[in-house]
Protein backbone atom coordinates (compact mmCIF):
# COMPACT_ATOMS: atom_id res chain seq x y z
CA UNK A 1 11.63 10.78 -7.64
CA UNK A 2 15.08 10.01 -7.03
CA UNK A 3 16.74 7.18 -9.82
CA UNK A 4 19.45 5.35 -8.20
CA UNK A 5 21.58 3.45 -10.71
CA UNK A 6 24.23 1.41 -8.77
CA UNK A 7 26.38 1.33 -5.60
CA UNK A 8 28.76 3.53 -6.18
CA UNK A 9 28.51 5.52 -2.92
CA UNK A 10 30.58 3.28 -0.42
CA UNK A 11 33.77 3.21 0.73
CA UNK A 12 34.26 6.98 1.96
CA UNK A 13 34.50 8.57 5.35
CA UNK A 14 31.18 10.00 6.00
CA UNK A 15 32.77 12.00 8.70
CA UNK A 16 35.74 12.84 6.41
CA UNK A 17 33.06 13.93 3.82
CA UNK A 18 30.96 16.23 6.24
CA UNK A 19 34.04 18.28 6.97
CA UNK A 20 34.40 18.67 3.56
CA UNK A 21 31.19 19.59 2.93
CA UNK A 22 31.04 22.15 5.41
CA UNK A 23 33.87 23.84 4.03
CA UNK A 24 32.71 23.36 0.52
CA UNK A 25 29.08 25.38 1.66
CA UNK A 26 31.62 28.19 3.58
CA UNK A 27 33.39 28.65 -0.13
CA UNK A 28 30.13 28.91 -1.84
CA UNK A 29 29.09 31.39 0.86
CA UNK A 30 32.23 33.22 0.91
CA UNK A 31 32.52 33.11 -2.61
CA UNK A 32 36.05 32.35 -2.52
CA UNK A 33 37.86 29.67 -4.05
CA UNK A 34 39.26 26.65 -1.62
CA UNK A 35 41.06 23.71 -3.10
CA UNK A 36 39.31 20.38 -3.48
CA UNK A 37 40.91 17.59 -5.14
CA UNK A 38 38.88 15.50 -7.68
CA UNK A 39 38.05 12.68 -5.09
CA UNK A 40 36.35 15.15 -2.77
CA UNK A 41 34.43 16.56 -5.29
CA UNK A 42 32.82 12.81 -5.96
CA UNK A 43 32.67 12.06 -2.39
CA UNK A 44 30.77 15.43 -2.37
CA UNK A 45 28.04 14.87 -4.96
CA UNK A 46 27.90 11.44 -4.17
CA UNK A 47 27.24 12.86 0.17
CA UNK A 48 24.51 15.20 -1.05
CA UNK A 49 23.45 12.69 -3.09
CA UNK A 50 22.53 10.24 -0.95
CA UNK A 51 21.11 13.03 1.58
CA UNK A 52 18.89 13.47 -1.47
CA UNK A 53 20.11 17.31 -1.47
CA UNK A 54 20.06 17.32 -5.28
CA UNK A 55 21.00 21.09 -5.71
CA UNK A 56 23.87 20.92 -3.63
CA UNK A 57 24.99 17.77 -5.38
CA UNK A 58 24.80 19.26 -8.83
CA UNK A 59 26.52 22.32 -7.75
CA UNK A 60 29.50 19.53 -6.39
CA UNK A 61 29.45 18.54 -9.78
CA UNK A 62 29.50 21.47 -11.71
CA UNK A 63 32.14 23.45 -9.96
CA UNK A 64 34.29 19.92 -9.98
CA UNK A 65 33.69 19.14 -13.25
CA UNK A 66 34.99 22.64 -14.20
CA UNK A 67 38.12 21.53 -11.89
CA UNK A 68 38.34 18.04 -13.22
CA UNK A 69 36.15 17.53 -16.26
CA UNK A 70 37.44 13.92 -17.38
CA UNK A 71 35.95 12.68 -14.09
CA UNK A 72 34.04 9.96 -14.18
CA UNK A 73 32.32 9.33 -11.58
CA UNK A 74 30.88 13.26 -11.39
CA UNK A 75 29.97 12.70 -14.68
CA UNK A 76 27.86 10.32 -13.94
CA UNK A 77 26.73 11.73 -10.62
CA UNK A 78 25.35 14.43 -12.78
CA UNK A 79 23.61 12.24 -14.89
CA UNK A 80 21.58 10.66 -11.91
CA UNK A 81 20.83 14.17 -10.94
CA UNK A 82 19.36 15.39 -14.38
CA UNK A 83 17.60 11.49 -14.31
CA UNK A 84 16.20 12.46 -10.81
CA UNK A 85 14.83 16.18 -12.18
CA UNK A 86 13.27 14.10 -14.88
CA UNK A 87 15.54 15.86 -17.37
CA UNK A 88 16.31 13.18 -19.63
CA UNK A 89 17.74 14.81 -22.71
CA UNK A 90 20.00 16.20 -20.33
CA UNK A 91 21.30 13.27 -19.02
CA UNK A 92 21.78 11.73 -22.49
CA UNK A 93 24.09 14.79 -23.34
CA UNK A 94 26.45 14.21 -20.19
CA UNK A 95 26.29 10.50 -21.30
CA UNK A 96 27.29 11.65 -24.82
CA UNK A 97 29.95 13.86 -23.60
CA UNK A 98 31.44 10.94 -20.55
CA UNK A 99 31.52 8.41 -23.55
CA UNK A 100 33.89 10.84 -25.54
CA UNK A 101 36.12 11.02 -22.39
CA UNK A 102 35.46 6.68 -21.59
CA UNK A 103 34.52 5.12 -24.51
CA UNK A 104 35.13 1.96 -22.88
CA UNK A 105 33.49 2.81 -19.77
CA UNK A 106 30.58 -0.41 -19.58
CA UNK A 107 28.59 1.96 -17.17
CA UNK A 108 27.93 4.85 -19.40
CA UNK A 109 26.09 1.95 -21.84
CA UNK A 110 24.13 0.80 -18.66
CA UNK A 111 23.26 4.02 -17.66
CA UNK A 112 21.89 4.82 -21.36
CA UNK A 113 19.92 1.93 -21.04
CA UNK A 114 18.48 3.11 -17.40
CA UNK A 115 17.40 6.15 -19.07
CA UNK A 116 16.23 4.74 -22.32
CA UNK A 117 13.77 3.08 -19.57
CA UNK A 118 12.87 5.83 -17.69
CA UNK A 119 12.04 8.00 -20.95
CA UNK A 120 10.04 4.82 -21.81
CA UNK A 121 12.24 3.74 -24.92
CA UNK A 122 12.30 0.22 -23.82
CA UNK A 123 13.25 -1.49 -26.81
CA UNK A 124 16.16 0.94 -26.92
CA UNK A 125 17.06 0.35 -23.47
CA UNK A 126 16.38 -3.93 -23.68
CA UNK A 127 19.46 -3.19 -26.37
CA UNK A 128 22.20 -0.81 -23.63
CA UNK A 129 21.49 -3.42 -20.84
CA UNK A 130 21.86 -6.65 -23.09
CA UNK A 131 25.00 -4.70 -24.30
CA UNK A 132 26.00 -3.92 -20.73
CA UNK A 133 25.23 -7.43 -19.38
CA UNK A 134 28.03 -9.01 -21.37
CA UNK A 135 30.49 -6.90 -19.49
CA UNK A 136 29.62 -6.37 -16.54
CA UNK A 137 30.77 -7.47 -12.88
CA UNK A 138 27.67 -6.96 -11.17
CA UNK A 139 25.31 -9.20 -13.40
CA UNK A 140 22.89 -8.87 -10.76
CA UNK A 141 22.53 -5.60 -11.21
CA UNK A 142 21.41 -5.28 -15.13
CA UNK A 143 19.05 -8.36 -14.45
CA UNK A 144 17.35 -6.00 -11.64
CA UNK A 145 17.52 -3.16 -13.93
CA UNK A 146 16.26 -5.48 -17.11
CA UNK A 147 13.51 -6.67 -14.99
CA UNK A 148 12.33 -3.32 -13.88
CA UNK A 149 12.47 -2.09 -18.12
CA UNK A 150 10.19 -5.45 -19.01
CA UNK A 151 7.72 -4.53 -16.19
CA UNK A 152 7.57 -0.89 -17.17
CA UNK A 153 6.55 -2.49 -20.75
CA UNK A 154 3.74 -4.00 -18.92
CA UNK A 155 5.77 -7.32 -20.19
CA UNK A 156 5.35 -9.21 -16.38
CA UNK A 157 6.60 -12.51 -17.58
CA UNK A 158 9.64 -11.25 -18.69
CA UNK A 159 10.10 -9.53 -16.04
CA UNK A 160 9.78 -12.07 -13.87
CA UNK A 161 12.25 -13.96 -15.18
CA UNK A 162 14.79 -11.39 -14.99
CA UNK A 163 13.92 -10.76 -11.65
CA UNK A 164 14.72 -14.33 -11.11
CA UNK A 165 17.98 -14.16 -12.85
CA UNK A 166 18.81 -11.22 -9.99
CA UNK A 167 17.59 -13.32 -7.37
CA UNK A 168 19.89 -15.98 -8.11
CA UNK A 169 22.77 -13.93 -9.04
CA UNK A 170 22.39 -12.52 -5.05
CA UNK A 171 20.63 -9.45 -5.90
CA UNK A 172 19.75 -9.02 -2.19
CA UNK A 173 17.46 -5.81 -2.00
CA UNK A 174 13.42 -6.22 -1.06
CA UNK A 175 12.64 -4.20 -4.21
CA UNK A 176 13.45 -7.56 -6.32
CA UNK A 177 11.42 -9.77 -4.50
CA UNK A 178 8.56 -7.87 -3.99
CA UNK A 179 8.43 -6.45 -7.61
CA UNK A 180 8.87 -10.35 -8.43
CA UNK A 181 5.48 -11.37 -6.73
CA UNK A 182 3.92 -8.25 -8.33
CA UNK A 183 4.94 -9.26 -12.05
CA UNK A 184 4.06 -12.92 -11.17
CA UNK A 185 0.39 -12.07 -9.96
CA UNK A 186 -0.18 -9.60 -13.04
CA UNK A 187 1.14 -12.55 -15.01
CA UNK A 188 -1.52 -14.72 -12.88
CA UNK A 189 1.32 -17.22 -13.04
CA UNK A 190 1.91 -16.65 -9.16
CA UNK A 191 0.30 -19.93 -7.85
CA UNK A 192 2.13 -22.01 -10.10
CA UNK A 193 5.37 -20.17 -9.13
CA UNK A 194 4.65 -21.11 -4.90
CA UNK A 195 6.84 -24.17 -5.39
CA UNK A 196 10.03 -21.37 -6.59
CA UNK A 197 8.98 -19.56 -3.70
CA UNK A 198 9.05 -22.03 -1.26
CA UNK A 199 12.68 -23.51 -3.04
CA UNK A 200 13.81 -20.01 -2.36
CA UNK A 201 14.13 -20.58 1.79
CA UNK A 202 15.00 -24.18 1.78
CA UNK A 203 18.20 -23.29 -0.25
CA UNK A 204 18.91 -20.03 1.82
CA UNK A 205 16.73 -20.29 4.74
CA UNK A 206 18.32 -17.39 6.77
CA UNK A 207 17.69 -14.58 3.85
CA UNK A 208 14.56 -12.64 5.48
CA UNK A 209 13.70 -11.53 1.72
CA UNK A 210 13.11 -14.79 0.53
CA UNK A 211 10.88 -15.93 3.63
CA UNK A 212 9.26 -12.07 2.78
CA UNK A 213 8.13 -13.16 -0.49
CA UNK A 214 7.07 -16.36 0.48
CA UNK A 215 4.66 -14.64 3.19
CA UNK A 216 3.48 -12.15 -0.46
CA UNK A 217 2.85 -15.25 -1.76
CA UNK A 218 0.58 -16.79 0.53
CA UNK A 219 -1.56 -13.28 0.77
CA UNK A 220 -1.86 -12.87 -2.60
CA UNK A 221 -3.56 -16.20 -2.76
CA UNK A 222 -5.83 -15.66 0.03
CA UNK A 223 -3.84 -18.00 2.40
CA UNK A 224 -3.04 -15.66 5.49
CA UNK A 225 -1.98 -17.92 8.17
CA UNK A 226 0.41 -19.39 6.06
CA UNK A 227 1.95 -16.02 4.90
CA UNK A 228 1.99 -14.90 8.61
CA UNK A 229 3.97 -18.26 8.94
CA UNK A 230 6.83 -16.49 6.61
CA UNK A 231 6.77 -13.27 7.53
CA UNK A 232 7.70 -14.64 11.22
CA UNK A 233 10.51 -16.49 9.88
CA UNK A 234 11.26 -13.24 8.10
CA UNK A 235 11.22 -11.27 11.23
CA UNK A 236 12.83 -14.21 13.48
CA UNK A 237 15.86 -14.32 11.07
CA UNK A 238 15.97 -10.31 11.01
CA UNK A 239 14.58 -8.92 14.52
CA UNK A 240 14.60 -5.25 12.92
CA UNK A 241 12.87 -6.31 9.21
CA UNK A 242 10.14 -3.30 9.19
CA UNK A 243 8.73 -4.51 5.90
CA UNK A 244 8.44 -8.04 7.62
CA UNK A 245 6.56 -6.83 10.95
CA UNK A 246 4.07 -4.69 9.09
CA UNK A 247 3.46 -7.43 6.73
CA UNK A 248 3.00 -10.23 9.37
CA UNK A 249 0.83 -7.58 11.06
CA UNK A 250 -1.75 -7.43 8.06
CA UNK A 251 -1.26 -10.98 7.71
CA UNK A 252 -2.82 -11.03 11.99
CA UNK A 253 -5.59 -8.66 10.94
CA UNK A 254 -6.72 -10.84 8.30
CA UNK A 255 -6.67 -14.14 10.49
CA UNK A 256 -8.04 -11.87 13.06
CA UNK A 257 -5.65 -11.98 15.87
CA UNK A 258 -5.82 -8.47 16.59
CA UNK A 259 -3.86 -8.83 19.36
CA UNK A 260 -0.82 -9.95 17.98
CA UNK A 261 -0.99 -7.88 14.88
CA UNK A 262 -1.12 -4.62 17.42
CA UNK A 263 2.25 -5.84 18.41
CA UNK A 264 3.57 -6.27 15.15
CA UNK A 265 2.67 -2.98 14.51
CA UNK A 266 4.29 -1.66 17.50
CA UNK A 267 7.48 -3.31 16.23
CA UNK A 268 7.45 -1.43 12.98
CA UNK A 269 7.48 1.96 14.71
CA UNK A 270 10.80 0.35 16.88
CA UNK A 271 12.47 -0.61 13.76
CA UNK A 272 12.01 2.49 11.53
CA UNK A 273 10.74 6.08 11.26
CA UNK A 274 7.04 6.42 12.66
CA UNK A 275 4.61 6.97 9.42
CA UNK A 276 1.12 7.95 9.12
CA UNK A 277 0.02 4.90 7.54
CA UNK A 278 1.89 2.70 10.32
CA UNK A 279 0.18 4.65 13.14
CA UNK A 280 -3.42 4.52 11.45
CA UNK A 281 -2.78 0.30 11.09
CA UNK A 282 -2.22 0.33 14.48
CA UNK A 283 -5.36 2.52 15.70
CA UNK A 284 -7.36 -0.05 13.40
CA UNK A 285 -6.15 -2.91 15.20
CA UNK A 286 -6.77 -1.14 18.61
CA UNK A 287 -10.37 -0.51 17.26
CA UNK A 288 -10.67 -3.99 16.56
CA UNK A 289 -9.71 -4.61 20.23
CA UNK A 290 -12.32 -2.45 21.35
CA UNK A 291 -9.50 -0.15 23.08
CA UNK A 292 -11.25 3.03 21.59
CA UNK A 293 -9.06 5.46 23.20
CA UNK A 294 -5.87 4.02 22.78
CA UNK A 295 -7.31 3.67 19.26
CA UNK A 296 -8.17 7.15 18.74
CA UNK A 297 -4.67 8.38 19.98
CA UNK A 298 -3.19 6.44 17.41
CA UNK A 299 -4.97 7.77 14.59
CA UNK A 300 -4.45 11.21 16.20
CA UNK A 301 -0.46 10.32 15.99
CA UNK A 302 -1.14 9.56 12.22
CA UNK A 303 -2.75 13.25 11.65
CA UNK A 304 0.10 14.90 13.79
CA UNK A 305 2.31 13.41 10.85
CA UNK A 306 0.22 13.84 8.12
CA UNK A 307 -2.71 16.28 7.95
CA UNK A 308 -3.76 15.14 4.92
CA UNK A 309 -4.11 11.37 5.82
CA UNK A 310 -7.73 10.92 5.11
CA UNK A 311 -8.26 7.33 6.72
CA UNK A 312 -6.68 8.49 10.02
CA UNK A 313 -9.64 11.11 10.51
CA UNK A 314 -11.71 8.45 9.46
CA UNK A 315 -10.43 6.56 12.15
CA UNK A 316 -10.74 8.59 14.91
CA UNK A 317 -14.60 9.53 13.62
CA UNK A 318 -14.70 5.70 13.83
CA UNK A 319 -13.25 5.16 17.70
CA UNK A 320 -15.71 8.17 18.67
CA UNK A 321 -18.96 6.52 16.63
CA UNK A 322 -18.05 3.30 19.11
CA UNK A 323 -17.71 5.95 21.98
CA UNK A 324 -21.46 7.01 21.05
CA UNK A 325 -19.99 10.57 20.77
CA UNK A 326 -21.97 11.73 17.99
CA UNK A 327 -20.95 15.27 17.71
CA UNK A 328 -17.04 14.99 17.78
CA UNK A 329 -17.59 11.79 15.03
CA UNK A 330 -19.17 13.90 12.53
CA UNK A 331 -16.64 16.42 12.78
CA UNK A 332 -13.97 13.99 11.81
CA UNK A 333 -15.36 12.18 9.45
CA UNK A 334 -16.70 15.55 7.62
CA UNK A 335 -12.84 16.09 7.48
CA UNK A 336 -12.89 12.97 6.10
CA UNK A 337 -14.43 13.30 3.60
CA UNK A 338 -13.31 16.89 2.52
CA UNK A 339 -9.86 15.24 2.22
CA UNK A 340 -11.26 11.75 0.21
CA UNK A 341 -14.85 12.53 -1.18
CA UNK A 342 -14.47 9.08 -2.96
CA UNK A 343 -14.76 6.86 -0.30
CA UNK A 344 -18.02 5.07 0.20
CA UNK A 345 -16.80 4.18 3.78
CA UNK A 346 -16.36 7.68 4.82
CA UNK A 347 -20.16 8.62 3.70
CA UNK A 348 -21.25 5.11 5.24
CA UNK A 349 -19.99 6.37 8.73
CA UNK A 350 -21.36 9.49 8.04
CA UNK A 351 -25.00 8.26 7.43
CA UNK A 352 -24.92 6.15 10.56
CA UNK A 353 -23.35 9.22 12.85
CA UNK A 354 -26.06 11.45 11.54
CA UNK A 355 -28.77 8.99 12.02
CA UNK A 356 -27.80 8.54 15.53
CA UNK A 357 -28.11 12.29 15.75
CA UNK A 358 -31.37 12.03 14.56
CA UNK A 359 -30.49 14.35 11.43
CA UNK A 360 -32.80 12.02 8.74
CA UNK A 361 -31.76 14.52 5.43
CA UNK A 362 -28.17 14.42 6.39
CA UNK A 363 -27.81 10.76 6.99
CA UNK A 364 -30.07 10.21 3.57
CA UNK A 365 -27.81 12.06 1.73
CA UNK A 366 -24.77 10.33 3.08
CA UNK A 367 -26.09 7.20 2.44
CA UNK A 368 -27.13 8.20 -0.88
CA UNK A 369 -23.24 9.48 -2.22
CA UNK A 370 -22.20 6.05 -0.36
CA UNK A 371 -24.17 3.76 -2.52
CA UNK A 372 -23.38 5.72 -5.62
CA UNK A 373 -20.26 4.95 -4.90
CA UNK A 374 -20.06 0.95 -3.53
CA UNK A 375 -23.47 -0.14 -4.46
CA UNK A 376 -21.54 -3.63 -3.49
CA UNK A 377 -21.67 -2.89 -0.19
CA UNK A 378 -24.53 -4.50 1.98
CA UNK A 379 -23.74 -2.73 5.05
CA UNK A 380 -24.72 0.84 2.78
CA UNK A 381 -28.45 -0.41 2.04
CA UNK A 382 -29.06 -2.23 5.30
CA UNK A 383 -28.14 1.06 7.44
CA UNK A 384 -29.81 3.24 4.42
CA UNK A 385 -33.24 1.00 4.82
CA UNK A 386 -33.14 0.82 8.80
CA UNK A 387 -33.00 4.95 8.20
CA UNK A 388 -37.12 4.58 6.49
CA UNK A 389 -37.43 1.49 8.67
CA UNK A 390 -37.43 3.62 11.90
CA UNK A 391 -39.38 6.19 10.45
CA UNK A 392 -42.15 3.50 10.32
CA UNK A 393 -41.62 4.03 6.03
CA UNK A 394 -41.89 0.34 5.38
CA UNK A 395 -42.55 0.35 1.87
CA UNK A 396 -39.29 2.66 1.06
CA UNK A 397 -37.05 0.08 3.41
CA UNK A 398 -38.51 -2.29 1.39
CA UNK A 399 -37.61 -0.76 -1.79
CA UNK A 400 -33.98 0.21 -0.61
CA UNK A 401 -33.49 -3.57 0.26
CA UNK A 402 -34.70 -4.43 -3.25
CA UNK A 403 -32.41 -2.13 -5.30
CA UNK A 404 -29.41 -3.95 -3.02
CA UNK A 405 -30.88 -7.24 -4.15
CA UNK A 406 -30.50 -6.12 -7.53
CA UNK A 407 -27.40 -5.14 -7.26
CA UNK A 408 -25.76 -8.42 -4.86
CA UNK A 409 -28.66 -11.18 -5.50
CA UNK A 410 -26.21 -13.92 -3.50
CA UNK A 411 -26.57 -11.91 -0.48
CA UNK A 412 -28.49 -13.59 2.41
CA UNK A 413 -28.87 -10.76 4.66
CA UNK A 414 -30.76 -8.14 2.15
CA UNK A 415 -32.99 -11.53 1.70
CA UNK A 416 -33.45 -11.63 5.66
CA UNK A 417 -34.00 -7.97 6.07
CA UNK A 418 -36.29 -8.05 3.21
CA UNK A 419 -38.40 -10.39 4.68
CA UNK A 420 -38.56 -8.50 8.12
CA UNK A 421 -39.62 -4.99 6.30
CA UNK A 422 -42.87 -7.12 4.31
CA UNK A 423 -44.24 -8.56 7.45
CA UNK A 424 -43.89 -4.78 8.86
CA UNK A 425 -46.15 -4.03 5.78
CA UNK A 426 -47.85 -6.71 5.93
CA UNK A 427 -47.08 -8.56 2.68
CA UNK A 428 -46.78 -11.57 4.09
CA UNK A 429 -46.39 -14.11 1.02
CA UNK A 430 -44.15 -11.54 -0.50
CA UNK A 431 -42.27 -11.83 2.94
CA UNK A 432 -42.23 -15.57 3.06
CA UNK A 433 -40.64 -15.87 -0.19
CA UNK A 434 -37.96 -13.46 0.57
CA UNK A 435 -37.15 -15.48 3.77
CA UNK A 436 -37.41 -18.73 1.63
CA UNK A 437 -34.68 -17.21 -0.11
CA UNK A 438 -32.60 -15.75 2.51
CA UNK A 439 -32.88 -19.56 4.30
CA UNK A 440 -31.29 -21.28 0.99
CA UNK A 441 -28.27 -18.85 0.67
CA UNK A 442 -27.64 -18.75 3.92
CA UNK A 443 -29.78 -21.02 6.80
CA UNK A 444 -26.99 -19.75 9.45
CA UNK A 445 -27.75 -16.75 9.39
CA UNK A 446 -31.38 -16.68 9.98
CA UNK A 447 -30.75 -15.75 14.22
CA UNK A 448 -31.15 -11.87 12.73
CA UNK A 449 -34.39 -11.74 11.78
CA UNK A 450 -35.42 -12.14 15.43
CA UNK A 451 -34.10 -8.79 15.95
CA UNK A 452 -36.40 -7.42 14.56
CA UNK A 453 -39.49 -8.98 15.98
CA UNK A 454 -39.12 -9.22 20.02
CA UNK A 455 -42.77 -10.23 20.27
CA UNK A 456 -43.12 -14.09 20.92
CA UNK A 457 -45.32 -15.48 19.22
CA UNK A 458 -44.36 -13.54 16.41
CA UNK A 459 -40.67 -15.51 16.92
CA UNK A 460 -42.49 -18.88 17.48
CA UNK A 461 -44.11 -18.45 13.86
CA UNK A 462 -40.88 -17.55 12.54
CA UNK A 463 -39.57 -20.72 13.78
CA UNK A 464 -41.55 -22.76 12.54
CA UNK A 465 -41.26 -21.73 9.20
CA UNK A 466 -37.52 -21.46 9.73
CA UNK A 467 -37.12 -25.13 10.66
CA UNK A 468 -38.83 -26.45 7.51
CA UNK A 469 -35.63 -25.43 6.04
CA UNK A 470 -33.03 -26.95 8.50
């Protein structure tokens, strides 16, 4: 993981820098020694560096440092590097050796305290940034890195406040203001903060970042068409805000509007490099639309990018299951499952595919590792009972119902299909109390027990009994 400690790296040609660089890999080819003077050998670690080509930026450093070993800025180049190869003690010693050459140098304290952090010495570290803080001309910067020390400490109101202090000190980088509503929600002080939220785009209503975590807001607290509110602001104010378009696209899948939230997730793959998670949101939300093909390429897309993207050969056993091709969905979701064997959806889809196949041990078994699983999923022991239920095993429906019952007793549906499996058996007061149930938790949703009994006067009796309730 790569550490990145401040901005250092502007301000340089790039195309100056990859001419340099070129010749710099012909010497190291060559072997033979070409002159670089000690502001191409930073602009050379710092190039590599940012084209996260770590071994090519330490060997910028080391062959300049031998050149020009009071420098600065390679100095501390090479401490990033050693931070970014997790070698810690390493960095410390170049720190140790730059503060011999700088002993006045205010970053070499910050960048102790950045590693104190990362080694998880926070205390230690609290002590470099407060030390740095009083020094430095980019405030901002030791708030963000002060916040992210406190969070790391698992202290989230503290680091909330510091990422406040960043906020307001122009610290303008999504990182703060999403690691903000993170600390706040941890803290479970994030309702009481939507009023600072909501002050942050009156007084700077064109920043997309603080419309962004406004949106956060709103979805963390359940309230989705007000977060897809911000997150349009967020994208209207910044037409090529990924992170906005893919946010206000969740926010559309949770409000439903599957329509619009295909388009925002369209937009994300205009605005930045395709991903397989982006494509697989966007086969979901083509699923949702019932466009099973389109939805299927999509997830396809996601595997092209990312073998090993479990929920994107989900998906496509998903589109195919709606397709009623059988066959091709179990393959899939097998794959599935050999990639994610923790999923209770994956085994779900694989009980129902095998049913459909007619392959009653297979889809008992897949039911069976998807309750064991999510035994708080309803879905998993209605599909598991309708497996005995059409097998004319009434008693063992029954009994699969139960154990759900046990397990969600506030669910009106296991009541319903409860109900439906005694009158099968013919327990018929056990059934009626079932239904009485069913009725009180949820009278709506009564319509489904018809299903299940097409014969008339069969439904009439229901009815009446139904209506008592009304």
């Amino acid at each position: 993981m790569q550490h990145e400690f401040s901005d250092r790296f502007d301000g340089f040609d790039d195309a100056d820098v990859k001419a340099s660089a070129e010749r710099f890999e012909e010497m190291l080819k060559s072997k033979e020694t070409i002159f670089f003077d000690e502001e191409t050998y930073e602009q050379l670690s710092e190039y590599y560096l940012l084209k996260s080509k770590w071994d090519m930026a330490m060997k910028a450093c080391r062959i300049g440092l031998q050149h020009y070993p009071y420098s600065i800025e390679l100095l501390l180049d090479k401490v990033q590097l050693h931070a970014n190869y997790e070698q810690f003690d390493e960095a410390m010693e170049v720190l140790d050796t730059a503060s011999t050459y700088n002993p006045a140098d205010n970053e070499i304290t910050y960048m102790r305290g950045v590693i104190c952090n990362l080694m998880g010495n926070y205390e230690e570290a609290i002590e470099y940034l407060r030390e740095s803080l009083l020094l430095s001309d980019e405030k901002e910067t030791v708030y963000f890195q002060l916040a992210q020390t406190y969070q790391n400490w698992q202290k989230f109101e503290e680091a909330a406040h510091f990422f406040k202090k960043a906020i307001r000190n122009k610290f303008q980088e999504e990182i703060a203001f999403y690691e903000l509503v993170f600390c706040l929600e941890q803290a479970d002080k994030l309702e009481e903060n939507l009023s600072y939220f909501q002050e942050l785009v009156d007084d700077d209503p064109y920043s997309q970042f603080a419309w962004f975590a406004l949106g956060m807001t709103y979805s963390r607290l359940g309230k989705h068409k007000d977060a897809a509110f911000a997150y349009d602001y967020a994208v209207t104010v910044k037409e090529d805000f990924a992170s906005g378009w893919f946010n206000l696209a969740h926010a559309y899948m949770n409000i439903n509007n599957f329509i619009d939230a295909k388009e925002c997730y369209a937009n994300v793959l205009k605005h930045e490099a395709p991903t397989a998670e982006v494509y697989t949101h966007l086969g979901a939300a083509c699923e949702k639309l019932e466009k099973y093909d389109e939805a299927y390429k999509h997830y396809r897309e996601a595997t092209v990018l990312d073998e090993n993207w479990d929920d994107a050969w989900f998906g496509m056993g998903s589109a195919l299951y709606e397709q009623e091709r059988w066959f091709e969905s179990v393959h899939f979701t097998q794959k599935a499952i050999k990639l994610n064997e923790e999923n209770a959806d994956y085994w779900l889809l694989l009980g129902d595919t095998e049913s459909k196949l007619g392959n009653f041990l297979s889809s008992n078994e897949a039911y069976t590792q998807a309750v064991a699983l999510d035994s708080n999923n309803p879905d998993i022991w209605l599909n598991w009972s309708l497996l005995f239920f059409e097998q004319s095993q009434y008693s063992k429906a029954f009994e699969i119902v139960y154990d759900g019952i046990s397990e969600m007793p506030d669910d009106s549906d296991l009541f319903y299909r409860a109900a439906a499996y005694l009158i099968f058996d013919g327990s018929y007061n056990e059934a009626y109390k079932y239904l009485e149930t069913g009725l009180i938790l949820d009278y709506d949703a009564h319509a489904q027990i018809y299903d299940f009994f097409p014969n008339l006067d069969t439904q009439k009796a229901l009815h009446r009994i139904i209506e008592q309730y009304k």
